[in-house]
Protein backbone atom coordinates (compact mmCIF):
# COMPACT_ATOMS: atom_id res chain seq x y z
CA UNK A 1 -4.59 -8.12 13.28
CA UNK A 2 -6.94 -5.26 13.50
CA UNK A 3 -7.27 -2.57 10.73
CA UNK A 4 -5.21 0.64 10.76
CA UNK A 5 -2.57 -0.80 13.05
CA UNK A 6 0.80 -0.01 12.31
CA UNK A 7 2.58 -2.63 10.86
CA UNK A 8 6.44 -1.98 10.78
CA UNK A 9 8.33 -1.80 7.46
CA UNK A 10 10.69 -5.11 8.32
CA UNK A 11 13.16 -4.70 4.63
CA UNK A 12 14.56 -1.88 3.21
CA UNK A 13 12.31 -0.96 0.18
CA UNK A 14 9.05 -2.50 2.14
CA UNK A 15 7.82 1.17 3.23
CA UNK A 16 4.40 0.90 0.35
CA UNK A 17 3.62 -2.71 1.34
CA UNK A 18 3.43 -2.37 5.21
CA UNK A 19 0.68 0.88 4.32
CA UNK A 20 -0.86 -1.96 2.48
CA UNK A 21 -0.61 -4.19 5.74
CA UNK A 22 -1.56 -1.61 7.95
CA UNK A 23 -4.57 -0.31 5.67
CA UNK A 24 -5.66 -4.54 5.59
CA UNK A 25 -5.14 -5.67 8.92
CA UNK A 26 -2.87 -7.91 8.01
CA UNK A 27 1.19 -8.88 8.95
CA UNK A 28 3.57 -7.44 6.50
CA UNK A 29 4.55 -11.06 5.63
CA UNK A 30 1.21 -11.85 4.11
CA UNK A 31 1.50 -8.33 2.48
CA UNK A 32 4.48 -9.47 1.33
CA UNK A 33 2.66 -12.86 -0.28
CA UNK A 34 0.05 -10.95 -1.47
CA UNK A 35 2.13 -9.11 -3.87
CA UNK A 36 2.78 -11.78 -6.20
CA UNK A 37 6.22 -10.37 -5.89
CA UNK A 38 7.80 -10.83 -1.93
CA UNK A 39 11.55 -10.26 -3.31
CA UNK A 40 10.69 -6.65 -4.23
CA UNK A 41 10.60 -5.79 -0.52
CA UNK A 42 14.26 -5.91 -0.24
CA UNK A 43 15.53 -5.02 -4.17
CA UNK A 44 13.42 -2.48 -6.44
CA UNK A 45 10.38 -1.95 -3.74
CA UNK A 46 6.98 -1.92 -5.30
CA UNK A 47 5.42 0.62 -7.66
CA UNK A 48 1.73 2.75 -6.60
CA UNK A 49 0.18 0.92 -9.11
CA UNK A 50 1.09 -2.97 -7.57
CA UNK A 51 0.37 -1.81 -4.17
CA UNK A 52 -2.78 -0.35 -5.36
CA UNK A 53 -3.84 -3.88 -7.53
CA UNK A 54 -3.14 -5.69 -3.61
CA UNK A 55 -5.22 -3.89 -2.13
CA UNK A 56 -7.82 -4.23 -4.76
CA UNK A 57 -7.53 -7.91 -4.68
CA UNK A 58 -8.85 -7.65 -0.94
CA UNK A 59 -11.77 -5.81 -1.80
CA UNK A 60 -10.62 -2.38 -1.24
CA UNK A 61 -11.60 0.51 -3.85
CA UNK A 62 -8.50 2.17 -5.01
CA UNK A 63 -7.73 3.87 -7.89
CA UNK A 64 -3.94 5.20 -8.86
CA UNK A 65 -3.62 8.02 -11.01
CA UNK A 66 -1.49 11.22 -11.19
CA UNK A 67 -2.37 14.28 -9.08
CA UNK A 68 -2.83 17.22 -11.29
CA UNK A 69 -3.23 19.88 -8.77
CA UNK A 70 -2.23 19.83 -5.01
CA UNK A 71 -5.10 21.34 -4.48
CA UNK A 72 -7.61 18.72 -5.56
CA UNK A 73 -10.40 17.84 -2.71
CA UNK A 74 -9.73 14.31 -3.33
CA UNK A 75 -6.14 14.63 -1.23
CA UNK A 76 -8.02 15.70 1.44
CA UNK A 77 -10.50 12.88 1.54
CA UNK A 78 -9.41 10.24 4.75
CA UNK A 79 -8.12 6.97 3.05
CA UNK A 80 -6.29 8.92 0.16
CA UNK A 81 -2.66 7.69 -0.54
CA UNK A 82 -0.13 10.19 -1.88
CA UNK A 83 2.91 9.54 -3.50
C-alpha cells in the first residue's frame, strides 16, 4: 500500500488508527496489530499518545504533547496531527 492513501476507518472507535495506516502505508488491519491493542478499535478507541508510540515503532518522528496556543507555527507544519 502506498503512503498517504486513505485507508478507511473499518470499526467504530478506529478513526486515530486508520491516520496511522494511512500516514504508514499500511492496511488498517496491520494498524490494528501494530497497536499491541486490536480490541480498542471497536471499545475505548486509542489515546494520541498509543497512536503516536505506533507510529514511532515504524520509524516515524512524532512527538505528542499539548498545544498551548492555536497559534503555534508547529500546527501549521505538513505532517502535524491535531487532536
Amino acid at each position: 500500500m502506498k503512503k498517504g492513501r486513505l485507508v478507511a476507518q473499518e470499526e467504530g472507535m478506529g478513526c486515530g488508527l486508520a491516520c496511522v495506516a494511512s500516514e504508514l502505508g499500511i492496511s488498517y488491519q496491520d494498524a490494528r496489530q501494530l497497536s499491541g491493542k486490536p480490541q480498542n478499535s471497536s471499545g475505548t478507541g486509542y489515546s494520541c499518545k498509543c497512536l503516536v508510540e505506533v507510529l514511532n515503532r515504524k520509524g516515524r518522528n512524532y512527538v505528542f504533547r499539548k498545544a498551548e496556543d492555536r497559534s503555534e507555527r508547529e500546527l501549521e507544519k505538513v505532517g502535524t496531527i491535531f487532536c
